[in-house]
C-alpha atoms as a PDB file:
ATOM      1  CA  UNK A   1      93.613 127.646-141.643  1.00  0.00           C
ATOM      2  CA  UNK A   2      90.394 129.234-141.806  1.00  0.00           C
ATOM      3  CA  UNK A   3      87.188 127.331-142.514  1.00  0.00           C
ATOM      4  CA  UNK A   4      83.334 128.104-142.262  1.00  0.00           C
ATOM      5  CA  UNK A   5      81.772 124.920-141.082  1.00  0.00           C
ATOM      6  CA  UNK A   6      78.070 125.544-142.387  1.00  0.00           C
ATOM      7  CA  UNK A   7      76.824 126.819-146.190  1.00  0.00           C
ATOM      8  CA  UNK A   8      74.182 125.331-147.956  1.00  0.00           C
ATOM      9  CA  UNK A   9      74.352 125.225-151.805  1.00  0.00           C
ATOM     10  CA  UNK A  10      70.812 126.949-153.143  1.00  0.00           C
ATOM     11  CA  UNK A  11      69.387 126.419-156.861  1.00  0.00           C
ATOM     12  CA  UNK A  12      70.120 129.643-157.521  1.00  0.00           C
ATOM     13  CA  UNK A  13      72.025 130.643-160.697  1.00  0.00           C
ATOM     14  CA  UNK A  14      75.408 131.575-159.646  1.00  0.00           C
ATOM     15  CA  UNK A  15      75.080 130.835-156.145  1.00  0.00           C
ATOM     16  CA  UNK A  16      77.691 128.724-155.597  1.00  0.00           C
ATOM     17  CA  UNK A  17      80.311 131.373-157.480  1.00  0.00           C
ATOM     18  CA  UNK A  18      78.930 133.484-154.908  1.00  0.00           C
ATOM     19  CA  UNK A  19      79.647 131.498-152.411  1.00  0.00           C
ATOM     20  CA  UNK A  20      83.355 131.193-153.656  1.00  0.00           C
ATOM     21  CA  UNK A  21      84.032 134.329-154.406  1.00  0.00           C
ATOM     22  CA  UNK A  22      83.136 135.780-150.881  1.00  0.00           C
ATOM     23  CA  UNK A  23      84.931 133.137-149.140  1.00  0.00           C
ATOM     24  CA  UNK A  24      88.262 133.771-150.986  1.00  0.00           C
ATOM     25  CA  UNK A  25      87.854 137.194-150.729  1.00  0.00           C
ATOM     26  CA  UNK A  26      87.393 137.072-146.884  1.00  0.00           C
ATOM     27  CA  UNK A  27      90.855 134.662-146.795  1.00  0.00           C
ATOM     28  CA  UNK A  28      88.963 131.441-146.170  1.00  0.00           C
ATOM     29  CA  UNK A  29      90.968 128.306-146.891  1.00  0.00           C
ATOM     30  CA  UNK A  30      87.422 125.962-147.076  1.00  0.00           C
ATOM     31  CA  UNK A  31      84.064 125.766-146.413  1.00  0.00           C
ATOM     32  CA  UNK A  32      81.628 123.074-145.408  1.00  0.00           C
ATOM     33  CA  UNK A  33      78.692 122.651-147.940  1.00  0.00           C
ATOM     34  CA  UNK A  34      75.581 120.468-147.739  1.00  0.00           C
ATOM     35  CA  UNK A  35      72.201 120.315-149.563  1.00  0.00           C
ATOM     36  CA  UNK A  36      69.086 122.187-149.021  1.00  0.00           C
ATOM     37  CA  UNK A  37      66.714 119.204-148.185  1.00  0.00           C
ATOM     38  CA  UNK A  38      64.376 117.864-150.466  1.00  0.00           C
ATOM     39  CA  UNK A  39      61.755 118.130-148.113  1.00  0.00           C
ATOM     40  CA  UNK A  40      62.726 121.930-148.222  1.00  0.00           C
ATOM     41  CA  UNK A  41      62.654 122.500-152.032  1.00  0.00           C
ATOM     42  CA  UNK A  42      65.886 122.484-152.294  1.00  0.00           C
ATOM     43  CA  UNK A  43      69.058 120.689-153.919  1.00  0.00           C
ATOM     44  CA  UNK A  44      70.726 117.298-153.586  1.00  0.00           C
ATOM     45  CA  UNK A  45      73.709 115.499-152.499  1.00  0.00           C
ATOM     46  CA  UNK A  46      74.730 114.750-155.821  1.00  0.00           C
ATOM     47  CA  UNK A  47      75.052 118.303-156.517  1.00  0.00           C
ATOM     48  CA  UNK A  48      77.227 119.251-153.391  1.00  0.00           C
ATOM     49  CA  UNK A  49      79.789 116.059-154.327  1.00  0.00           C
ATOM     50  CA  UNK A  50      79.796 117.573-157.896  1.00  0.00           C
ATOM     51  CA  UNK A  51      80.867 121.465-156.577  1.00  0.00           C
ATOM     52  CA  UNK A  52      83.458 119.454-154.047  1.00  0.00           C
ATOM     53  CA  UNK A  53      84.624 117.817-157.220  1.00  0.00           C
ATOM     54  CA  UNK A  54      85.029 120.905-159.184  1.00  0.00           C
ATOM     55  CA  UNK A  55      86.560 122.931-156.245  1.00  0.00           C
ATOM     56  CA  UNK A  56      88.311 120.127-153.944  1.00  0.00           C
ATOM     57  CA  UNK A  57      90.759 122.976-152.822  1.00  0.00           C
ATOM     58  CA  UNK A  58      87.960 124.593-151.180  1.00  0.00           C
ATOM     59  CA  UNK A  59      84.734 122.757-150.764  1.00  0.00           C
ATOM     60  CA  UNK A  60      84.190 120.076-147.543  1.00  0.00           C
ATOM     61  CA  UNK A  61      81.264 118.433-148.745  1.00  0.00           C
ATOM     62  CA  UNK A  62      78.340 117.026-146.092  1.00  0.00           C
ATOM     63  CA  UNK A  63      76.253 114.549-146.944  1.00  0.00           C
ATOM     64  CA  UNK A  64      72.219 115.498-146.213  1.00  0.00           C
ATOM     65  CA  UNK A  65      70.106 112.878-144.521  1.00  0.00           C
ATOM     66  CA  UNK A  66      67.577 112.988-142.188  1.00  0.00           C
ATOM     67  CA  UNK A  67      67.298 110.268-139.482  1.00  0.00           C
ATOM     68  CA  UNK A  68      64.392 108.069-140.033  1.00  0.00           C
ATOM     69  CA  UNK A  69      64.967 107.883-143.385  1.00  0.00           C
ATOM     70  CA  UNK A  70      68.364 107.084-143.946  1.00  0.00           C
ATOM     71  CA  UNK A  71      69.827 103.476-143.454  1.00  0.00           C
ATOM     72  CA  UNK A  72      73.314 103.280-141.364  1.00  0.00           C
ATOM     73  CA  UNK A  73      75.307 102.155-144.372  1.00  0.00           C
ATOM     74  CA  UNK A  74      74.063 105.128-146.556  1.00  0.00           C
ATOM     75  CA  UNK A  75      76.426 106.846-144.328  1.00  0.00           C
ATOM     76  CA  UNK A  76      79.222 104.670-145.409  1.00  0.00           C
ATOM     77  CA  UNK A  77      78.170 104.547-149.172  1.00  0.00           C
ATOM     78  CA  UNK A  78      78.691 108.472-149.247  1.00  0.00           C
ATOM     79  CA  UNK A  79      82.109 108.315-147.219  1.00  0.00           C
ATOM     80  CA  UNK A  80      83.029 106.302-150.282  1.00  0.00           C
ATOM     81  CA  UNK A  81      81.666 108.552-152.562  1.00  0.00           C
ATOM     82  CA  UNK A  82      84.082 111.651-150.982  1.00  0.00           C
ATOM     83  CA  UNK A  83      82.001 113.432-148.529  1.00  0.00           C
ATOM     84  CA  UNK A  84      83.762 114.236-145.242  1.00  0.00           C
ATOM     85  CA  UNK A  85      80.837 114.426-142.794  1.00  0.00           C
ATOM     86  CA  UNK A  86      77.163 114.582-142.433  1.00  0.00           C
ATOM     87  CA  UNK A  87      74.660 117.372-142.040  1.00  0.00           C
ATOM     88  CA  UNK A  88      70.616 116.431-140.597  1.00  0.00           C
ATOM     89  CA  UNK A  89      67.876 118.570-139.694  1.00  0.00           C
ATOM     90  CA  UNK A  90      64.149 117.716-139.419  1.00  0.00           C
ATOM     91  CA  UNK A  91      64.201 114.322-137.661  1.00  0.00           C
ATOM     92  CA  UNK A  92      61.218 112.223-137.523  1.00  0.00           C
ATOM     93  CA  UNK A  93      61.835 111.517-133.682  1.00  0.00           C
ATOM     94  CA  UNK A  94      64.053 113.481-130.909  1.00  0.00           C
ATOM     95  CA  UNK A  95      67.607 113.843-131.591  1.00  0.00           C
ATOM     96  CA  UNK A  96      68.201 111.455-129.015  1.00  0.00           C
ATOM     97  CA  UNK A  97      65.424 108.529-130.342  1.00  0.00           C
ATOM     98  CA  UNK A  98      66.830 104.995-129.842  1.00  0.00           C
ATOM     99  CA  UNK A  99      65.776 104.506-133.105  1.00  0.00           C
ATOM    100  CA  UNK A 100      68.721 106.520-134.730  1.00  0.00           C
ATOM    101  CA  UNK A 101      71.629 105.184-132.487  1.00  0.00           C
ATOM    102  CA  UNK A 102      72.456 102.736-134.791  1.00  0.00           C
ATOM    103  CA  UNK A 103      73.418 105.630-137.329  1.00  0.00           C
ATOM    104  CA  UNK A 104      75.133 106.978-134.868  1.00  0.00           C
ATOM    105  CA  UNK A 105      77.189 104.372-134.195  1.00  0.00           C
ATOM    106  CA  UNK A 106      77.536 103.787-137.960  1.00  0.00           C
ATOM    107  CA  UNK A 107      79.380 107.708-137.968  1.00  0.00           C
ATOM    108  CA  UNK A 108      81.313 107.005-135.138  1.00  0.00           C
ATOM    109  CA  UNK A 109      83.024 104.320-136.650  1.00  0.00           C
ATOM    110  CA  UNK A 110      83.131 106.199-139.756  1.00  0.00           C
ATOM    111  CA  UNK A 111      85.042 109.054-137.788  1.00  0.00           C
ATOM    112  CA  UNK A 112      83.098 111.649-139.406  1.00  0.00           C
ATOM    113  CA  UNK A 113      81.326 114.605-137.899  1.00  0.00           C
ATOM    114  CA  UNK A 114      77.704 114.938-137.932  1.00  0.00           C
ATOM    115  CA  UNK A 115      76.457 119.053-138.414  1.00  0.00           C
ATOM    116  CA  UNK A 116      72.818 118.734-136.281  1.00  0.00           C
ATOM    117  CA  UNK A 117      70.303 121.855-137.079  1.00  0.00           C
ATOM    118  CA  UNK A 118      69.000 122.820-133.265  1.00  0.00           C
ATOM    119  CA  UNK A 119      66.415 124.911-132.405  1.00  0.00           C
ATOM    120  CA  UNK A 120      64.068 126.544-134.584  1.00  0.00           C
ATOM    121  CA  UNK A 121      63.805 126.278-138.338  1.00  0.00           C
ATOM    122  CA  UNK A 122      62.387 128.564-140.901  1.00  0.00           C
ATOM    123  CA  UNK A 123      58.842 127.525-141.995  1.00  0.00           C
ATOM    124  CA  UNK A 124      57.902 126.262-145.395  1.00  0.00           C
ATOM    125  CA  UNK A 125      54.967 125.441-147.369  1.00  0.00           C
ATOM    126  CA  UNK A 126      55.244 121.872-147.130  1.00  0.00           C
ATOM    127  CA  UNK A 127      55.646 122.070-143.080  1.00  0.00           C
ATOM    128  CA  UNK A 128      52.365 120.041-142.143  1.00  0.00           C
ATOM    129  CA  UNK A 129      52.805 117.494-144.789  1.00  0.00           C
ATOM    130  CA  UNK A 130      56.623 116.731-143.930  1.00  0.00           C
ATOM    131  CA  UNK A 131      55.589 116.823-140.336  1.00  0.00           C
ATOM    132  CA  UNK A 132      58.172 119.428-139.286  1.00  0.00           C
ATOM    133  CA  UNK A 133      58.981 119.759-135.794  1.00  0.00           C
ATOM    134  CA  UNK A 134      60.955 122.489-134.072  1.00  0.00           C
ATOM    135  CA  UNK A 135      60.824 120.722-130.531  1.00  0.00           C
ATOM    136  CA  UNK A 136      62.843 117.519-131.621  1.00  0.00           C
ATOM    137  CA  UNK A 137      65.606 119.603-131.895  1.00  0.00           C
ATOM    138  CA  UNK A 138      66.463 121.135-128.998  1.00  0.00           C
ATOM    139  CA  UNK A 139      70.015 121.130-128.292  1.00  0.00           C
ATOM    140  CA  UNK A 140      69.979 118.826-125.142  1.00  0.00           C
ATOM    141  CA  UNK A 141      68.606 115.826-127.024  1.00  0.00           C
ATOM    142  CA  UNK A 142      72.375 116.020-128.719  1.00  0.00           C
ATOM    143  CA  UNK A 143      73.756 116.003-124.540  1.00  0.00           C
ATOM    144  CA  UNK A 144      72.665 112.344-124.675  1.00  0.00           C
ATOM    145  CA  UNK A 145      73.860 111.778-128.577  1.00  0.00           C
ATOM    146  CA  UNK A 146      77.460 112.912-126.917  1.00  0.00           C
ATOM    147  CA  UNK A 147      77.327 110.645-124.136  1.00  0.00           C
ATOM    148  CA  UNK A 148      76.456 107.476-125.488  1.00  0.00           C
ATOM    149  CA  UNK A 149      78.620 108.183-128.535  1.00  0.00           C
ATOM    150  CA  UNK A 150      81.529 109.613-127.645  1.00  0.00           C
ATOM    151  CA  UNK A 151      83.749 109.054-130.379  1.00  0.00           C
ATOM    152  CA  UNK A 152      81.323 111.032-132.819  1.00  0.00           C
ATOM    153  CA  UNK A 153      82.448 114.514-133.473  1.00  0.00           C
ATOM    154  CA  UNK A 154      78.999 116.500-132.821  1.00  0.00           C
ATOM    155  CA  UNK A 155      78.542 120.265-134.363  1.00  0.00           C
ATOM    156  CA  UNK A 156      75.509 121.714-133.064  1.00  0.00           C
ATOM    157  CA  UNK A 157      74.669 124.218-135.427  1.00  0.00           C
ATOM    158  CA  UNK A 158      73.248 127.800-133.947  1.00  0.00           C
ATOM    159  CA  UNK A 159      74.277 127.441-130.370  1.00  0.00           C
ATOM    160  CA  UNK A 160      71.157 125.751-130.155  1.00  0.00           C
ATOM    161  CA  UNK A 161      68.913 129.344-130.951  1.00  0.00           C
ATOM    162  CA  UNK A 162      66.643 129.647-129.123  1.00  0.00           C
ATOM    163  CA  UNK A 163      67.754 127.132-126.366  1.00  0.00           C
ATOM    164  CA  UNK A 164      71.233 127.902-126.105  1.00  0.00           C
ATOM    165  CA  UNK A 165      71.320 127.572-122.414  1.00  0.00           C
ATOM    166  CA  UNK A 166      70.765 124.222-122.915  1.00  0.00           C
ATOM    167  CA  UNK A 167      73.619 123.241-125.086  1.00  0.00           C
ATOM    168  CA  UNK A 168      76.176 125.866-123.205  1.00  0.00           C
ATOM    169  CA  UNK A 169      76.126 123.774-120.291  1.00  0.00           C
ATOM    170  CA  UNK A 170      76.662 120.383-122.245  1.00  0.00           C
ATOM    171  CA  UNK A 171      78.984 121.732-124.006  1.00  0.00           C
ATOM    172  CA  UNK A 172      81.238 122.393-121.096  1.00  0.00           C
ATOM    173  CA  UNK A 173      81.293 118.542-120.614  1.00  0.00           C
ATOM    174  CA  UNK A 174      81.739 116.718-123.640  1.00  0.00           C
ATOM    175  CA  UNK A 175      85.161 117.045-125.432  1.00  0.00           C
ATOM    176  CA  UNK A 176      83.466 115.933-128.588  1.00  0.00           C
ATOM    177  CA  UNK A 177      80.810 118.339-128.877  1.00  0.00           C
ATOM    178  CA  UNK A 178      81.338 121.897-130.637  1.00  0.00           C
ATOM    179  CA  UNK A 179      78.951 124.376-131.651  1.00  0.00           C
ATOM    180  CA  UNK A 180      79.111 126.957-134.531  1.00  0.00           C
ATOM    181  CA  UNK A 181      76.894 130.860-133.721  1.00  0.00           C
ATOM    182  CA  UNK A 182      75.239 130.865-137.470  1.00  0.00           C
ATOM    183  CA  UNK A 183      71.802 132.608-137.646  1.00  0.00           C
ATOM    184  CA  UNK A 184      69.994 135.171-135.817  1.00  0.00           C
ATOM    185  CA  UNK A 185      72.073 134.856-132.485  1.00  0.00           C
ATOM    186  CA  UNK A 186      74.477 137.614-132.924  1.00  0.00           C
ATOM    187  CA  UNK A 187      72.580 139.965-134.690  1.00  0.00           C
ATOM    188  CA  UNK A 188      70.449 139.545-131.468  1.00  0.00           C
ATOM    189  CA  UNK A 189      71.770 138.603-128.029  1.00  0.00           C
ATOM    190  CA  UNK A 190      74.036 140.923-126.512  1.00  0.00           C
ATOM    191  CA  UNK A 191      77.421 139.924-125.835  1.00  0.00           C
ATOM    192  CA  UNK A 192      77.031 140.302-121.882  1.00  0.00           C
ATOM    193  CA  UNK A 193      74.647 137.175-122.398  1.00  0.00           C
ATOM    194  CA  UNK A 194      76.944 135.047-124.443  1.00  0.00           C
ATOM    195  CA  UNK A 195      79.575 135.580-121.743  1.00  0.00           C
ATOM    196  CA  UNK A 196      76.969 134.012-119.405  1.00  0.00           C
ATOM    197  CA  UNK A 197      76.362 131.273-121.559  1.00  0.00           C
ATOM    198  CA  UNK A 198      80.027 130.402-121.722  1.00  0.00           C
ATOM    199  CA  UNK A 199      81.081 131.216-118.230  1.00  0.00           C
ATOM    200  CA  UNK A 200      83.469 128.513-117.069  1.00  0.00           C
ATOM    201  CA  UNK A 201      87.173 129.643-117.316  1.00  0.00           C
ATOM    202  CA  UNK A 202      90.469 129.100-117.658  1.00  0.00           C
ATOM    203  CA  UNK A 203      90.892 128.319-113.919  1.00  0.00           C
ATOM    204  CA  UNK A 204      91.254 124.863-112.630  1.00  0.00           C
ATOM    205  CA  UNK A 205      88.109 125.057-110.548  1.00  0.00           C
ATOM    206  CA  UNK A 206      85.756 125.380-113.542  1.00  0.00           C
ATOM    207  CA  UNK A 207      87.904 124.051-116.399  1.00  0.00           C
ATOM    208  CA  UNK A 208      86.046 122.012-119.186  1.00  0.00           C
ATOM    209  CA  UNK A 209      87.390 118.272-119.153  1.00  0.00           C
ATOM    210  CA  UNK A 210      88.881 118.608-121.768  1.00  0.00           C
ATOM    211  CA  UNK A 211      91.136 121.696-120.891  1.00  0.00           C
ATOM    212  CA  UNK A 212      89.510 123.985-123.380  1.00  0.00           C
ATOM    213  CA  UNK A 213      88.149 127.147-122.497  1.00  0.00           C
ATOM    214  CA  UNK A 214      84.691 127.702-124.429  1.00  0.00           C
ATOM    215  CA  UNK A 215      86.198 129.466-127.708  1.00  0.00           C
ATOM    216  CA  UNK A 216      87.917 126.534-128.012  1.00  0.00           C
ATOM    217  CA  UNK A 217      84.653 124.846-128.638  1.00  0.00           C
ATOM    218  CA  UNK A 218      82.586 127.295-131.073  1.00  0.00           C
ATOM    219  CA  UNK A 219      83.607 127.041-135.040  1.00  0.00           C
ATOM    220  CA  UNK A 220      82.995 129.762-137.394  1.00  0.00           C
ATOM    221  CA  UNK A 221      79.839 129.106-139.080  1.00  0.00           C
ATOM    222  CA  UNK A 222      77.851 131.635-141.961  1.00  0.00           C
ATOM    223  CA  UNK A 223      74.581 129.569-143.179  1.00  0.00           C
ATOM    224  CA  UNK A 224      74.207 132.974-145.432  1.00  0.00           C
ATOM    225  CA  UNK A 225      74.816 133.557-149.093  1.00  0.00           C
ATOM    226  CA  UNK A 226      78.328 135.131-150.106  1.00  0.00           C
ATOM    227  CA  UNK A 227      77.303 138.647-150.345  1.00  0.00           C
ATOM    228  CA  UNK A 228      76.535 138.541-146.515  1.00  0.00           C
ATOM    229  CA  UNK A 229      79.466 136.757-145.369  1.00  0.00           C
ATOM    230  CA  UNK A 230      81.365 139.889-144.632  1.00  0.00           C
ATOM    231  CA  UNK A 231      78.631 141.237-141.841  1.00  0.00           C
ATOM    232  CA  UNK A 232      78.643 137.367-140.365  1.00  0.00           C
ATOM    233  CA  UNK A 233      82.838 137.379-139.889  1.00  0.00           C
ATOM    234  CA  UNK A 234      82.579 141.265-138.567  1.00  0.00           C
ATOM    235  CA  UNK A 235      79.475 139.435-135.888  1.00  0.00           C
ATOM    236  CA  UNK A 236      82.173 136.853-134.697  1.00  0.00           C
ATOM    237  CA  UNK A 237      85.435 139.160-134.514  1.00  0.00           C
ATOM    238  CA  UNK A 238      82.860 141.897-132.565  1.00  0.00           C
ATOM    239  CA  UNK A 239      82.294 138.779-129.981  1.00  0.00           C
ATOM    240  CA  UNK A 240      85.751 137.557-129.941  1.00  0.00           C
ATOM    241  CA  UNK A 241      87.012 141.236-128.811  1.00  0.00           C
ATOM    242  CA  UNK A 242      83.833 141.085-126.301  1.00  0.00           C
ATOM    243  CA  UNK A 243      85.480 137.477-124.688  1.00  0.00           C
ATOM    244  CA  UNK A 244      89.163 139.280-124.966  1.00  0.00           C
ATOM    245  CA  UNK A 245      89.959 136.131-127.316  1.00  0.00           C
ATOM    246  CA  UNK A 246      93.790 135.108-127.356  1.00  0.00           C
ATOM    247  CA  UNK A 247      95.479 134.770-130.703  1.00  0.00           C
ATOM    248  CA  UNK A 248      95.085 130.686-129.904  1.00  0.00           C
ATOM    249  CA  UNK A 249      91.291 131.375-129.327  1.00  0.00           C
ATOM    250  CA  UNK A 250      90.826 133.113-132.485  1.00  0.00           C
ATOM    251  CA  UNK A 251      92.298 130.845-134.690  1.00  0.00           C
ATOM    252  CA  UNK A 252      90.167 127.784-133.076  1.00  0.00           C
ATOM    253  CA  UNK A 253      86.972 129.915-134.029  1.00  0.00           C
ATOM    254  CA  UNK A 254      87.700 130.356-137.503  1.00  0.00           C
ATOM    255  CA  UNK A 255      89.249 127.154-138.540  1.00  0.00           C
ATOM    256  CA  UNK A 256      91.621 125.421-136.459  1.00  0.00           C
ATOM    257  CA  UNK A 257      89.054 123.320-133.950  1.00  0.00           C
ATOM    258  CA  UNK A 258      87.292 122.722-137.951  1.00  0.00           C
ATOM    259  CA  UNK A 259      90.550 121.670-139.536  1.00  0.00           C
ATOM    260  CA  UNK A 260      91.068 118.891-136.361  1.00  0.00           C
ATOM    261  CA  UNK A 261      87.473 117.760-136.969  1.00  0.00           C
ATOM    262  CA  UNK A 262      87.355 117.181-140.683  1.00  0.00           C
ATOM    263  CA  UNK A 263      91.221 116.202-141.049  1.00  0.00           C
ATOM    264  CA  UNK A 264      92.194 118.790-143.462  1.00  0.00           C
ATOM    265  CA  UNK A 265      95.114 120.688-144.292  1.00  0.00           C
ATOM    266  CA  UNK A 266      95.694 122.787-147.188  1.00  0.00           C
ATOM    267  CA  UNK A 267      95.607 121.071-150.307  1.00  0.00           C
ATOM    268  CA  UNK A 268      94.281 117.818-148.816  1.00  0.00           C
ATOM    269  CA  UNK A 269      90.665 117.262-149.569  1.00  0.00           C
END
């Protein structure tokens, strides 16, 4: 099964036909889709459950909140309303903030995966006034998010861009934390630095926990519009050939580690 764990549905007429189209046309079983935030000028949950209504085939839809303002059993109102998982960006504290535990703990129970934004995020006009904050997203914030909770399925969106060092190394470690590439990464590290990044093996010395090797833990990811999803899938099959992926290793990337996450099989929404 192949599945793109991170689009966004945009305003835009015909965006999300877009979206579709591409993802059919590049042999994609399902995609992940979550709102633009408010706070972002952007769309809502109510229209991402509507498109996963319309398309349940296809669409995985993620419910948008952003910890310190969402209440733990919002989290279990929109599991009843469909959605499969959770997306969250722009926190009003660290990742890691003992204030959010409790909706942490309200996912874990819930069994559904939470898609974090790490690392920088593209500036808007409304920045100062929704007190945006690159910093309290750094990627190792989510290193204590995976200890304490470890029964929460944590995406880390962007390999943690610009502090990717950072997440490589807890992602080693935690068998419940995965990361997807989306972004600017591949268009601009080299591959000889991703290799560094993910640099324990397949040896027993310097085997993950878990027994995965680090392809294992990396999901296909696009955060573009459909017209660009072809150059994104050429980015990840370029680094797969650079790792000398194994047929097993492919298929994790682009939707097999996704399909365990999120439950799904084809045909089963």
């Amino acid at each position: 099964m192949r599945v793109d764990v991170h689009c966004h549905l945009r305003g835009e007429p015909g965006y999300l036909d877009e979206l579709l189209e591409h993802h059919r046309a590049a042999s994609f079983d399902r995609f992940c889709l979550s709102a633009v935030p408010a706070w972002h000028a952007g769309t809502s949950n109510d229209q991402v459950l509507a498109a996963a209504r319309e398309h349940p085939d296809t669409i995985v839809p993620l419910a948008g909140f952003r910890l310190g303002d969402v209440a733990p059993d919002e989290l279990e109102r929109a599991r009843d309303q469909g959605f499969a998982g959770f997306k969250t960006m722009g926190p009003r504290a660290n990742y890691h903030d003992r204030a959010f535990w409790p909706v942490y703990e309200k996912a874990q129970h819930l069994g559904l995966p939470i898609l974090f934004h790490t690392g920088i995020v593209a500036p808007s006009l409304d920045d100062r006034a929704n007190d945006t904050d690159s910093a309290r997203m750094r990627p190792v914030f989510l290193d204590t998010v995976a200890r304490q909770f470890p029964g929460l399925p944590v995406i880390v969106a962007h390999l943690g861009n610009p502090w990717s060092d950072e997440l490589a190394m807890s992602l080693r470690w935690h068998p419940n934390l995965y990361a997807d590439m989306s972004g600017s990464l591949l268009t601009y590290r080299p591959h000889g630095y991703l290799r560094q990044l993910l640099w324990w093996g397949r040896d027993d010395v310097y085997r993950s926990p878990d027994g995965k090797t680090p392809l294992q833990k990396i999901l296909f990811g696009s955060d573009v519009r459909g017209t660009h999803l072809p150059g994104v899938v050429r980015q990840y099959e370029a680094m797969l050939d650079a790792f000398d992926a194994t047929d097993a290793e492919r298929t994790a990337v682009f939707g097999d580690s996704a399909a365990d996450l999120f439950g799904l099989t084809k045909g089963n929404p």
